[in-house]
C-alpha atoms as a PDB file:
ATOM      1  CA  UNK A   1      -0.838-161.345  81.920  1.00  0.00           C
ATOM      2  CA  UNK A   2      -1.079-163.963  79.033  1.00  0.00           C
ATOM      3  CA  UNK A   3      -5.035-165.452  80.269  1.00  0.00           C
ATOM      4  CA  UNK A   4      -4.569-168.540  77.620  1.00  0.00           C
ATOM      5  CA  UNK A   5      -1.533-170.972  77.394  1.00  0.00           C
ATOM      6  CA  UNK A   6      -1.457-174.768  77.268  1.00  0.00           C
ATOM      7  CA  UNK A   7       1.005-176.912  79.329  1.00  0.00           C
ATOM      8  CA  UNK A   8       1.700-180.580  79.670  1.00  0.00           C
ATOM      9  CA  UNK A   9       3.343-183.211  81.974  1.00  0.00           C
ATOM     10  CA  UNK A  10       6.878-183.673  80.486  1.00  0.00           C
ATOM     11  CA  UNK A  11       5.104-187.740  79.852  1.00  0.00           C
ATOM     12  CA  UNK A  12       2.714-185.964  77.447  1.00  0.00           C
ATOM     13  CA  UNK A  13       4.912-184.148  75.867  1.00  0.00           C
ATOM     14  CA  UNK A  14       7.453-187.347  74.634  1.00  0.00           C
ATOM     15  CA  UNK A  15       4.927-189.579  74.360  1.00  0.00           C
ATOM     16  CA  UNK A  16       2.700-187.367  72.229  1.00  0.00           C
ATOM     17  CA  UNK A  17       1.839-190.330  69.548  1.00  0.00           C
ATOM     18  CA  UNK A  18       0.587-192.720  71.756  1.00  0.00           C
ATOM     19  CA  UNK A  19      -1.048-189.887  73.474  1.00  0.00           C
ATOM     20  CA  UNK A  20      -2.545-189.057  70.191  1.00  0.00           C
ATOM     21  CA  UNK A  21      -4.483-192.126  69.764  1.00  0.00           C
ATOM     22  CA  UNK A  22      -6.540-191.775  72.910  1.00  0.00           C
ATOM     23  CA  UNK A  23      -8.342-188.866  71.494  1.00  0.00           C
ATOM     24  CA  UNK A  24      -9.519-188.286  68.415  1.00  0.00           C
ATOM     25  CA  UNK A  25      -9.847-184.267  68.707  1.00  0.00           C
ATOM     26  CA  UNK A  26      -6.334-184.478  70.520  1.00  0.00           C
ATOM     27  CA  UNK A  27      -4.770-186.173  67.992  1.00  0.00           C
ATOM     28  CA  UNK A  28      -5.954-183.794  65.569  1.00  0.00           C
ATOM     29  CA  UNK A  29      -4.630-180.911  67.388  1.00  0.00           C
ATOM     30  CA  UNK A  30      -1.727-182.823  67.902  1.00  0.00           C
ATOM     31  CA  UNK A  31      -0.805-183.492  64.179  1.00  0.00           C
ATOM     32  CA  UNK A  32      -2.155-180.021  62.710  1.00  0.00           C
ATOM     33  CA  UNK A  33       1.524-178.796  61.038  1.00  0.00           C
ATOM     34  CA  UNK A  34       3.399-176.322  63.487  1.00  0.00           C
ATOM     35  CA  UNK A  35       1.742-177.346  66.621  1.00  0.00           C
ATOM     36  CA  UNK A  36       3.967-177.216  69.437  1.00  0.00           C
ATOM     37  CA  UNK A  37       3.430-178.691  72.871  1.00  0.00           C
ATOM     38  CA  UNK A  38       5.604-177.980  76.258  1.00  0.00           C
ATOM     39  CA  UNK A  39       5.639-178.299  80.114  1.00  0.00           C
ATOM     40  CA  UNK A  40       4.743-175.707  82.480  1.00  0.00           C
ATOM     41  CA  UNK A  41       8.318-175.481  83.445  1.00  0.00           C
ATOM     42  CA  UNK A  42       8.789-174.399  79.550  1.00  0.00           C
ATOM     43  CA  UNK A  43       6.463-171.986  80.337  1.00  0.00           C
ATOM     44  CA  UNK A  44       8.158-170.315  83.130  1.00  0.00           C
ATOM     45  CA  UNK A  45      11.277-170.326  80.796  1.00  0.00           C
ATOM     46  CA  UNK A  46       9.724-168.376  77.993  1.00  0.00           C
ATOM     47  CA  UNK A  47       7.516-165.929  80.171  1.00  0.00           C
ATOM     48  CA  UNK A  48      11.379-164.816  82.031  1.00  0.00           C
ATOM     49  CA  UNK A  49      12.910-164.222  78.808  1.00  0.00           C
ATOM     50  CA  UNK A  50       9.743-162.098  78.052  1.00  0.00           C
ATOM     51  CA  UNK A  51       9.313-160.753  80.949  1.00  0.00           C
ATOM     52  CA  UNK A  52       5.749-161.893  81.434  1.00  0.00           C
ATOM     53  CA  UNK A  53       4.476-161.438  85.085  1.00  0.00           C
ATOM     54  CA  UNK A  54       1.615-163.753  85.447  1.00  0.00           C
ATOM     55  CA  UNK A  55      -0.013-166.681  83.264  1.00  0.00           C
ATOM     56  CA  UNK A  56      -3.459-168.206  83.311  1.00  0.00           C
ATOM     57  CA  UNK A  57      -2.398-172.025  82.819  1.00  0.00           C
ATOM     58  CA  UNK A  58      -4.198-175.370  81.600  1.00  0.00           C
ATOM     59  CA  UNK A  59      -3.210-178.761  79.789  1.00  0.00           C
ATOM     60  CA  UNK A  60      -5.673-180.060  77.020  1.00  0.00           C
ATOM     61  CA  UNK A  61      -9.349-181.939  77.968  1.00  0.00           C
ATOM     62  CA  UNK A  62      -9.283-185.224  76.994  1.00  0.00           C
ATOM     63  CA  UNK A  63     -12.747-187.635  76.502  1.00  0.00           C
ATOM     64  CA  UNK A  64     -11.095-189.832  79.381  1.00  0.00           C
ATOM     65  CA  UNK A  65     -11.635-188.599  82.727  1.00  0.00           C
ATOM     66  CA  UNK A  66      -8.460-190.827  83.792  1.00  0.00           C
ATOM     67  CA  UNK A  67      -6.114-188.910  81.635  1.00  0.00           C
ATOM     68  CA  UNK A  68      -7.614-185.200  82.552  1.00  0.00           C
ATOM     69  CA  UNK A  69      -7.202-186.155  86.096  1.00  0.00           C
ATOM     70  CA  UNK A  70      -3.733-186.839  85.712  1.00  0.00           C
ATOM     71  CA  UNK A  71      -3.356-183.446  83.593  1.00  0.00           C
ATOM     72  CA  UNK A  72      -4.824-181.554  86.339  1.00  0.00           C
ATOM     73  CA  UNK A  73      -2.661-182.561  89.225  1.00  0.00           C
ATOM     74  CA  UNK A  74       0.142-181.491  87.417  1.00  0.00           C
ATOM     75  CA  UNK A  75      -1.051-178.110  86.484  1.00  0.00           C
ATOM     76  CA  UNK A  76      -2.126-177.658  90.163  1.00  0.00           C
ATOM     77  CA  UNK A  77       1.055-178.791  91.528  1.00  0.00           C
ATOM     78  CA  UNK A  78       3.303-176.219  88.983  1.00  0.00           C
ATOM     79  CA  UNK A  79       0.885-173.294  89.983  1.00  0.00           C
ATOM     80  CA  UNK A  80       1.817-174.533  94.118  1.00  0.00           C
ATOM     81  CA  UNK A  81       5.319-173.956  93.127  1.00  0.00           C
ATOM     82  CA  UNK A  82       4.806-170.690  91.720  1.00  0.00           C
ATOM     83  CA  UNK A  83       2.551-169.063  93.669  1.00  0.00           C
ATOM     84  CA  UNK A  84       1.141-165.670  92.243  1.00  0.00           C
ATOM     85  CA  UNK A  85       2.595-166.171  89.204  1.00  0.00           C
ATOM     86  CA  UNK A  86       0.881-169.237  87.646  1.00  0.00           C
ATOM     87  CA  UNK A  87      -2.925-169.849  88.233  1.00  0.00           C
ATOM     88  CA  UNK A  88      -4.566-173.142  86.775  1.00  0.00           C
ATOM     89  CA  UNK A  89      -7.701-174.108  85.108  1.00  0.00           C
ATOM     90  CA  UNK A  90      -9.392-177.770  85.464  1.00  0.00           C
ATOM     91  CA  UNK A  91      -9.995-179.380  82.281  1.00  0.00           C
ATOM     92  CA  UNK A  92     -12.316-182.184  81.218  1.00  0.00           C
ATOM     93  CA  UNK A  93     -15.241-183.178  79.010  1.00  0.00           C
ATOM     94  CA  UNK A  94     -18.145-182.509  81.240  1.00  0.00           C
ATOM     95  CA  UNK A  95     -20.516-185.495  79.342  1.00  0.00           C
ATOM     96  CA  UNK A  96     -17.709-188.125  80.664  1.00  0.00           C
ATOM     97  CA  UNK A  97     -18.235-190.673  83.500  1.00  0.00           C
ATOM     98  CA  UNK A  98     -16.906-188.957  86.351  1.00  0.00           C
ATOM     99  CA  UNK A  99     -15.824-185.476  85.071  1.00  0.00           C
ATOM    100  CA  UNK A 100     -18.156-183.180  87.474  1.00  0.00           C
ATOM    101  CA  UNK A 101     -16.712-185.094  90.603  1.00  0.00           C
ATOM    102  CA  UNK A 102     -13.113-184.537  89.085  1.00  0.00           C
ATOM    103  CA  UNK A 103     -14.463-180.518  88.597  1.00  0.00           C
ATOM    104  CA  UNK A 104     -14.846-180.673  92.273  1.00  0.00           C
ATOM    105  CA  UNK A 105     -11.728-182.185  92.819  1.00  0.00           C
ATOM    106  CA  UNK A 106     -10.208-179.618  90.955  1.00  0.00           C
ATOM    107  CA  UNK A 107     -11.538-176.988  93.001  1.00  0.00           C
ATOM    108  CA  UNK A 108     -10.044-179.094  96.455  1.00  0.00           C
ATOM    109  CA  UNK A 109      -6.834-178.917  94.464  1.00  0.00           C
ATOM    110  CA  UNK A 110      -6.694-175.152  94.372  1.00  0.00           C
ATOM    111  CA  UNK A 111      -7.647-174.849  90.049  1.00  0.00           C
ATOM    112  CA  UNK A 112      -9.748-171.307  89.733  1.00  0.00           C
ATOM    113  CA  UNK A 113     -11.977-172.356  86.870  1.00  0.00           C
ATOM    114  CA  UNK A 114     -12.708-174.951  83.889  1.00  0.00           C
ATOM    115  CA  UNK A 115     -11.102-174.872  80.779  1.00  0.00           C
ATOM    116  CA  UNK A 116     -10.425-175.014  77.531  1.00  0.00           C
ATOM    117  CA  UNK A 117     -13.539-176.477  77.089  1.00  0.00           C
ATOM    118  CA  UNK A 118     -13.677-177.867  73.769  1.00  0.00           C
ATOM    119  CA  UNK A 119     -17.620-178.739  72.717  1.00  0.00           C
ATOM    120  CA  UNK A 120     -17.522-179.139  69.433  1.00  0.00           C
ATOM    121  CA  UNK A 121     -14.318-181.494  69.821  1.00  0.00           C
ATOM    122  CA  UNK A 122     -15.526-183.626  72.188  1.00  0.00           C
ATOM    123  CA  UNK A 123     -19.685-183.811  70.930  1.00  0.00           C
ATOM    124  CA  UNK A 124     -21.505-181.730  73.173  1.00  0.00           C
ATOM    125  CA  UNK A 125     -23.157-178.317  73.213  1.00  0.00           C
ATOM    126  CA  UNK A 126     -23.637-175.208  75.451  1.00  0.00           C
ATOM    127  CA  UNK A 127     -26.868-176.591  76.371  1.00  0.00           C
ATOM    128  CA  UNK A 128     -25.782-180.313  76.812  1.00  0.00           C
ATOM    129  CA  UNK A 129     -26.664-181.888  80.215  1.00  0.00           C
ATOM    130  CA  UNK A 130     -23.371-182.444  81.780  1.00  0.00           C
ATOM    131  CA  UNK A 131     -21.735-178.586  80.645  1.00  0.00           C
ATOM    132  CA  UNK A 132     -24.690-176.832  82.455  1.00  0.00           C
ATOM    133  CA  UNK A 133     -23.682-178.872  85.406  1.00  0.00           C
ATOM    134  CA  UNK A 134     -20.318-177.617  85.324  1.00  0.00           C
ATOM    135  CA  UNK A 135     -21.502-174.255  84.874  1.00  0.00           C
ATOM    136  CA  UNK A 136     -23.581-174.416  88.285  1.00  0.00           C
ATOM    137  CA  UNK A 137     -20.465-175.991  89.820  1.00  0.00           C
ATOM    138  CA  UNK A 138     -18.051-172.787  88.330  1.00  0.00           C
ATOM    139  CA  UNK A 139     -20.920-170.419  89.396  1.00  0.00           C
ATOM    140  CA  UNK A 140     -21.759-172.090  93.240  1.00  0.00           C
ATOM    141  CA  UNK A 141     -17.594-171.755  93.343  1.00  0.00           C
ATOM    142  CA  UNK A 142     -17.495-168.256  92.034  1.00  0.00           C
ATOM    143  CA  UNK A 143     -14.845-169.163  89.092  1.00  0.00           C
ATOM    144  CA  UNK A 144     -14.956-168.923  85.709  1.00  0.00           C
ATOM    145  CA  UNK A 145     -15.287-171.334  82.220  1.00  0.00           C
ATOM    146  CA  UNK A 146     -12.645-170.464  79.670  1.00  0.00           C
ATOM    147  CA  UNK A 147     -14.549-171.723  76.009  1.00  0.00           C
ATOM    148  CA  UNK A 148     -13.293-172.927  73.009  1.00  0.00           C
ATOM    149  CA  UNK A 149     -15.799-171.241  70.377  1.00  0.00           C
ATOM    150  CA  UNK A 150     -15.313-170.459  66.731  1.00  0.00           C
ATOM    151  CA  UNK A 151     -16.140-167.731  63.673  1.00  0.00           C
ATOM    152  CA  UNK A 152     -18.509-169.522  61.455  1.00  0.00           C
ATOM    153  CA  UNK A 153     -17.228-167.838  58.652  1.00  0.00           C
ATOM    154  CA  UNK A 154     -13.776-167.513  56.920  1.00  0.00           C
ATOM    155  CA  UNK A 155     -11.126-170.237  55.975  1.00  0.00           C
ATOM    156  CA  UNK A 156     -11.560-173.538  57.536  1.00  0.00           C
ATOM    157  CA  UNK A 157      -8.759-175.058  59.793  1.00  0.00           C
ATOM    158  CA  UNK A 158      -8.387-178.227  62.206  1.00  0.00           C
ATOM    159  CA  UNK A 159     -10.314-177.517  65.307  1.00  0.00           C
ATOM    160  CA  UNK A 160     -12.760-175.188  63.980  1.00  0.00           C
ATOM    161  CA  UNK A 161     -16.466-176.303  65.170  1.00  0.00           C
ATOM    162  CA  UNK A 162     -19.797-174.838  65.363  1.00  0.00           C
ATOM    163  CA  UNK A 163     -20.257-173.466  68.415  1.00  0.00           C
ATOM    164  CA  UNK A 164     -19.793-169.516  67.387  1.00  0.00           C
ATOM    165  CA  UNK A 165     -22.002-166.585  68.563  1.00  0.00           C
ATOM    166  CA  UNK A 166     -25.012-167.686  68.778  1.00  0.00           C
ATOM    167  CA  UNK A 167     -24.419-169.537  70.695  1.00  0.00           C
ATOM    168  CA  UNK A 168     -22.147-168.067  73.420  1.00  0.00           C
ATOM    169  CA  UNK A 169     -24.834-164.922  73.309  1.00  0.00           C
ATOM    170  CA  UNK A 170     -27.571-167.495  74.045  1.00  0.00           C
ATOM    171  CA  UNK A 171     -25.525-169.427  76.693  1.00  0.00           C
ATOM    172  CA  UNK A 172     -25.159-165.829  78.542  1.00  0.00           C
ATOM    173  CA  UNK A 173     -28.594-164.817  78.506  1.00  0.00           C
ATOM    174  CA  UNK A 174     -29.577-168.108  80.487  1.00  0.00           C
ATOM    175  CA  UNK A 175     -27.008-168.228  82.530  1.00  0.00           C
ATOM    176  CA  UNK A 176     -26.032-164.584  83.559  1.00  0.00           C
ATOM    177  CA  UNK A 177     -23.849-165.557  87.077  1.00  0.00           C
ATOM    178  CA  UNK A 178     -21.821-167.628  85.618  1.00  0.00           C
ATOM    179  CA  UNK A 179     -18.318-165.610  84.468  1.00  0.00           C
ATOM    180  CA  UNK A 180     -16.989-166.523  80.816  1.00  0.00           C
ATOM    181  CA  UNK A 181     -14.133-166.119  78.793  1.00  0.00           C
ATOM    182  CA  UNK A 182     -14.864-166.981  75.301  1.00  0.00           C
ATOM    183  CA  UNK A 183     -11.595-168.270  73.583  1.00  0.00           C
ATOM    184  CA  UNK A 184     -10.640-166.984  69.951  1.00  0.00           C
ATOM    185  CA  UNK A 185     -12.663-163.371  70.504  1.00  0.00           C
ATOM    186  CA  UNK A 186     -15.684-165.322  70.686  1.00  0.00           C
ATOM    187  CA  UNK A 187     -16.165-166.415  67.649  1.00  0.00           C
ATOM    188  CA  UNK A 188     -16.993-162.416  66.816  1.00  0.00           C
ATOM    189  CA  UNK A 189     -19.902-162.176  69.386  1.00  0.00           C
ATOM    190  CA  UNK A 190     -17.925-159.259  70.743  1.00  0.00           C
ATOM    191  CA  UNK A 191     -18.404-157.634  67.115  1.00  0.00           C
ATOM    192  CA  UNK A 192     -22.404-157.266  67.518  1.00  0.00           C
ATOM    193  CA  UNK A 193     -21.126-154.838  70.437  1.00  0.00           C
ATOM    194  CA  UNK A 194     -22.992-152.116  68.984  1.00  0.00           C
ATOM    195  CA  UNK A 195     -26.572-154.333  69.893  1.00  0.00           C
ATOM    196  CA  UNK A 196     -27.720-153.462  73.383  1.00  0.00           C
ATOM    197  CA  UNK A 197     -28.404-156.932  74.333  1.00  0.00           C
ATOM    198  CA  UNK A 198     -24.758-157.982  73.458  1.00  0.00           C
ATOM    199  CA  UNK A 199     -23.587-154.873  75.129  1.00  0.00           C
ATOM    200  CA  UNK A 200     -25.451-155.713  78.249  1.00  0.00           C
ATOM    201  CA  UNK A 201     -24.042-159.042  78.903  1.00  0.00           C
ATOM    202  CA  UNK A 202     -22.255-159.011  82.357  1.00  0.00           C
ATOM    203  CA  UNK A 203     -19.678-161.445  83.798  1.00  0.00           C
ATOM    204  CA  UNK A 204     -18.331-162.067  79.727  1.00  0.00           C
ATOM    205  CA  UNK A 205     -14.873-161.961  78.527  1.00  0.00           C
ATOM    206  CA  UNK A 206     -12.866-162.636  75.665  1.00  0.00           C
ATOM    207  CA  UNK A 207      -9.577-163.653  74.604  1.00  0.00           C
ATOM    208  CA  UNK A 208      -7.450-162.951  71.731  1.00  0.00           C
ATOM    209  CA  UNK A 209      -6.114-166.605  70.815  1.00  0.00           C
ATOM    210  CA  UNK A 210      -4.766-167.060  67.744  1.00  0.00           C
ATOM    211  CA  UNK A 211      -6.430-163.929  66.302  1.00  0.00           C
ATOM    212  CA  UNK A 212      -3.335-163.121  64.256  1.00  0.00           C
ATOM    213  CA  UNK A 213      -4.281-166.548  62.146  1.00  0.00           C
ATOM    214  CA  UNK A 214      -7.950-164.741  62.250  1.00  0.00           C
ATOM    215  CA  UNK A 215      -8.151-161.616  61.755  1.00  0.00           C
ATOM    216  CA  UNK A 216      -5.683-158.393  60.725  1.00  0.00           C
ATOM    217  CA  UNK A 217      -4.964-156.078  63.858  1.00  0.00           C
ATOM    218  CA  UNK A 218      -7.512-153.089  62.956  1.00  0.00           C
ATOM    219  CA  UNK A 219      -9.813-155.841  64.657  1.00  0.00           C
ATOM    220  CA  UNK A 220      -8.867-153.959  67.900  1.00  0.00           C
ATOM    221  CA  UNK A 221      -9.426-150.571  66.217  1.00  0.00           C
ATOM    222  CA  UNK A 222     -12.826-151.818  65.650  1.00  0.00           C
ATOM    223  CA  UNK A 223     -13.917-153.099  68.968  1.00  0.00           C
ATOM    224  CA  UNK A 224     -12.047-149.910  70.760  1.00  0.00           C
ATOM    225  CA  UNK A 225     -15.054-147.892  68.753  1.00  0.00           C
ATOM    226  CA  UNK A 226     -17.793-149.856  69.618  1.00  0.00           C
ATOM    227  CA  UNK A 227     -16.757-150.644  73.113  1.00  0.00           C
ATOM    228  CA  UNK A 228     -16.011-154.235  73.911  1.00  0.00           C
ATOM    229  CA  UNK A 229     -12.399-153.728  73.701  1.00  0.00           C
ATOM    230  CA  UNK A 230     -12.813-153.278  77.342  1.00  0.00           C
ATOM    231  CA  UNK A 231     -13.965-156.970  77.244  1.00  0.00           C
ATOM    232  CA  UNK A 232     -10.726-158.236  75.406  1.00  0.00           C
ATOM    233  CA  UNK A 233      -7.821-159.964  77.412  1.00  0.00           C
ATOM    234  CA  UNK A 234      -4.769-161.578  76.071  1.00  0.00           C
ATOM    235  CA  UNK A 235      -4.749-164.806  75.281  1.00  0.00           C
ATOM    236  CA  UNK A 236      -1.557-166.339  72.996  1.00  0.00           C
ATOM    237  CA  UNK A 237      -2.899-169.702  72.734  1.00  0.00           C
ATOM    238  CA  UNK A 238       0.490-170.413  73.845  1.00  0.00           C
ATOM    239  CA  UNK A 239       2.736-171.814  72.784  1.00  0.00           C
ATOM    240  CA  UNK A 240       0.817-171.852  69.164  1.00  0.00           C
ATOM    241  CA  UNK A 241       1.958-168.248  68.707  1.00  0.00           C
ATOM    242  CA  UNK A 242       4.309-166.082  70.672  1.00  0.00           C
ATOM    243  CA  UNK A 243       3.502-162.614  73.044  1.00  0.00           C
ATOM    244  CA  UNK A 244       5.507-160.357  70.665  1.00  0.00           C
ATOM    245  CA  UNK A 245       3.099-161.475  67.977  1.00  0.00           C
ATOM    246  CA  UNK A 246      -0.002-160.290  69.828  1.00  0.00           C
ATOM    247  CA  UNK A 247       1.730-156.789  70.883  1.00  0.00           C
ATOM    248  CA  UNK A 248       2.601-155.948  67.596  1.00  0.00           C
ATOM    249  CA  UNK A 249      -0.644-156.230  66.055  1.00  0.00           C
ATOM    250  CA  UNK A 250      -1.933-154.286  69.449  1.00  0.00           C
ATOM    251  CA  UNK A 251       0.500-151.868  68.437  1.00  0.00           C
ATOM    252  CA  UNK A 252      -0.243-151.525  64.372  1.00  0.00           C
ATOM    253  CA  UNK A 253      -4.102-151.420  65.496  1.00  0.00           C
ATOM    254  CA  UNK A 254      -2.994-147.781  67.098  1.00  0.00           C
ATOM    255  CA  UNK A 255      -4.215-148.013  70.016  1.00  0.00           C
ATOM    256  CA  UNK A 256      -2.890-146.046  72.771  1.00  0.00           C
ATOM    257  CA  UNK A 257      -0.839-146.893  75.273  1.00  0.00           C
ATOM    258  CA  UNK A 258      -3.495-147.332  78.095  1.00  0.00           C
ATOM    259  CA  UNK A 259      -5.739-149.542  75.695  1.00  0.00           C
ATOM    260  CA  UNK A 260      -3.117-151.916  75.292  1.00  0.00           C
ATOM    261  CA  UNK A 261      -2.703-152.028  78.989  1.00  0.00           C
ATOM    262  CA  UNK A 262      -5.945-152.975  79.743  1.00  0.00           C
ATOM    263  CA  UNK A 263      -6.096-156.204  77.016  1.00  0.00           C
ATOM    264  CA  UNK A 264      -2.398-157.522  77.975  1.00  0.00           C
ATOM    265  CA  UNK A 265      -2.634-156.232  81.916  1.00  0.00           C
ATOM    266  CA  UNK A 266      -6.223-154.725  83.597  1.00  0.00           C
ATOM    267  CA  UNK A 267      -8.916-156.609  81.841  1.00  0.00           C
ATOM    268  CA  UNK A 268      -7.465-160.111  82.970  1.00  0.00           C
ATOM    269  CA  UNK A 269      -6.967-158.474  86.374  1.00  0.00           C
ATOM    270  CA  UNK A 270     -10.905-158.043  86.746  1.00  0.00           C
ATOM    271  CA  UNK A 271     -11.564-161.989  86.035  1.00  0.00           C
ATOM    272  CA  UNK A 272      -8.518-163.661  87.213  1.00  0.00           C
ATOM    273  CA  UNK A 273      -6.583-161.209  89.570  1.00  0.00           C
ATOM    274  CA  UNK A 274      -8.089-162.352  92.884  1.00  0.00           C
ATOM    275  CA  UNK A 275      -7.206-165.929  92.027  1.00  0.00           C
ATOM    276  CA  UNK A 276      -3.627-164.585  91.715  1.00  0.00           C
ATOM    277  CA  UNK A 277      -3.523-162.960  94.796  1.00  0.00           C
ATOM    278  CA  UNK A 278      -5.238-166.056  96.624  1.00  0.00           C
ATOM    279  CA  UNK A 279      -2.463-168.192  95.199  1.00  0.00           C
ATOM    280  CA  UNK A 280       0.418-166.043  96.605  1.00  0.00           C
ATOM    281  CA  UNK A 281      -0.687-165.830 100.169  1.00  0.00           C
ATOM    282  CA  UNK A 282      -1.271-169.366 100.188  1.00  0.00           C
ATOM    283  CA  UNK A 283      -4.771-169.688 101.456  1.00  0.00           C
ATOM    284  CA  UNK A 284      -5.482-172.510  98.550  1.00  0.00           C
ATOM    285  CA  UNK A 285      -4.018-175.635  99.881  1.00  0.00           C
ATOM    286  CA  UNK A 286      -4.228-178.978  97.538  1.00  0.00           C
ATOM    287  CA  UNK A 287      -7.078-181.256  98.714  1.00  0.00           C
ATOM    288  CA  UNK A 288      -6.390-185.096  99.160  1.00  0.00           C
ATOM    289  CA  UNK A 289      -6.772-187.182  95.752  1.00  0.00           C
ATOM    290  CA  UNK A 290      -9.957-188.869  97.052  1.00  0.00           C
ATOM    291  CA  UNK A 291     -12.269-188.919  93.857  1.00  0.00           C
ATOM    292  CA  UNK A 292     -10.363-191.230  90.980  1.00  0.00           C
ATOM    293  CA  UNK A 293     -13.245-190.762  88.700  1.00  0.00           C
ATOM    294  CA  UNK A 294     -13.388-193.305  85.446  1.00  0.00           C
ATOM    295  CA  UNK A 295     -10.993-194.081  82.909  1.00  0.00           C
ATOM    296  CA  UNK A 296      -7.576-194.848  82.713  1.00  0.00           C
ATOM    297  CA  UNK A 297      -4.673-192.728  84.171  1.00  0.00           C
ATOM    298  CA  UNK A 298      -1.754-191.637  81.592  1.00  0.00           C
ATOM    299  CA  UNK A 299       0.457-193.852  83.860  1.00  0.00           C
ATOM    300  CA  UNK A 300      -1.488-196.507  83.160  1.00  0.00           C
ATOM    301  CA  UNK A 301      -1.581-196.417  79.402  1.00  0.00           C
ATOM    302  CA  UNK A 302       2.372-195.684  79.239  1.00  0.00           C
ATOM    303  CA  UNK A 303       2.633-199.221  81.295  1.00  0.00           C
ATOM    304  CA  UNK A 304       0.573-200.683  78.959  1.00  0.00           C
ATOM    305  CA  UNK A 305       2.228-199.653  75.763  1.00  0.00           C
ATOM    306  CA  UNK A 306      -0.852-198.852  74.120  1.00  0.00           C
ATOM    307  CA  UNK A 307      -4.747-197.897  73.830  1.00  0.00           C
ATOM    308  CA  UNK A 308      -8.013-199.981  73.144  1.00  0.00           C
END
């Protein structure tokens, strides 16, 4: 189960320079040198010829509530079509006019969760007004927040911010109901394993995106010893970096075969695997389109040829 991988509406994707200029952390992302951006039915593609069984799925949060909205229907509609095998995540910049009415209308369309959420690209913190919102929202709706956080050490790169361990440890102490996955192994919060208060955080995850541009694969040797490894799910980040990329660092770390299992298979299980299940007998229907939020719709802009 690959818990991290970014998909866009096939409008996105060839239109990506005019798409570009709504956003200024977008566009950055966007026109960082190897970036790569495809459709959900890309996706499905790639995870056949791989033979990967299940996918936690979500497009990119834009500032514009308009343009995350239109994101979102499409990643619920591609996780309607495949049922049990595709489950989505609502994204949008919770300090935006209208984004915690289009977090409930995410959860009417059948999304299990928030996320990426990118704070440090988009101005706010894990304290800011508008994310604690969405974290009562996630926890009233028993789903989780999937968080873009950062080392705050090491070579610099675009996207890097400052929201790192401190801050995800101090997020999780006030807010202990609400179930996280930190993106990027939480910007190493999962290292300070060996402190009993990091230890005894409940209801916290983390993923391995892009930690092959982060860190050399005895990083799983090292959190196997002091524990959290039973905390670590994949995440590729895709399609930044590719699933054999992941296993063979899981693989050079030495870890056994049941370790590996749990970080590419059980570990996922225990914070998405209901939401998989829900999917494939159907119970989560799509809701009607009833809250437009603000902003403009990508439709929109492509009709207009252009941003302000």
């Amino acid at each position: 189960m690959d818990c991290h991988c970014h998909i866009l509406p096939r409008e996105f994707v060839t239109n990506l320079e005019k798409f570009s200029r709504l956003d200024a952390y977008f566009g950055l992302l966007a026109t960082t040198k190897g970036s790569r951006f495809v459709t959900g039915e890309d996706l499905l593609r790639d995870m056949a010829a791989y033979h990967v069984d299940r996918a936690v799925v979500f497009g990119f949060a834009f500032r514009d509530t308009g343009i995350c909205r239109d994101i979102n229907d499409y990643v619920a509609g591609i996780c309607r079509e495949n049922p049990g095998k595709l489950v989505g995540l609502g994204v949008l910049d919770p300090e935006s006019p209208g984004a915690l009415e289009e977090a409930e209308r995410c959860l009417e369309l059948g999304l299990s969760g928030f996320g990426e959420l990118f704070p440090d690209g988009h101005g706010y913190s894990l304290d800011s007004y508008g994310f604690l919102k969405l974290a009562g929202i996630a926890k009233d709706a028993g789903v989780p927040l999937l968080i873009h956080v950062n080392e705050q050490v090491g070579h610099e790169y675009p996207g890097k911010g400052l929201q790192g361990p401190r801050e995800a440890y101090r997020f999780c102490v006030r807010n202990p109901d609400v179930k996280v996955v930190f993106a990027h192994l939480g910007g190493g919060l999962p290292f300070f394993y060996y402190m009993p208060e990091v230890r005894a955080l409940e209801n916290v995850y983390y993923d391995t995106a892009a930690q092959p541009f982060l860190y050399v694969p005895g990083v799983y040797r090292g959190l196997k010893e002091s524990g959290a490894l039973s905390r670590v799910i994949l995440g590729t980040d895709y399609p930044l970096l590719g699933w054999e990329r992941y296993l063979r660092d899981l693989s050079k770390a030495g870890l056994s075969f049941d370790d590996i299992d749990g970080v590419i298979s059980r570990h996922g299980e225990e914070v998405f695997g209901e939401f998989f299940e829900t999917s494939r007998e159907g119970n989560r229907k799509a809701g009607q389109n009833t809250v437009l939020g603000e902003g403009k719709g990508s439709t929109e802009i492509l009709e207009q040829g252009g941003f302000e």
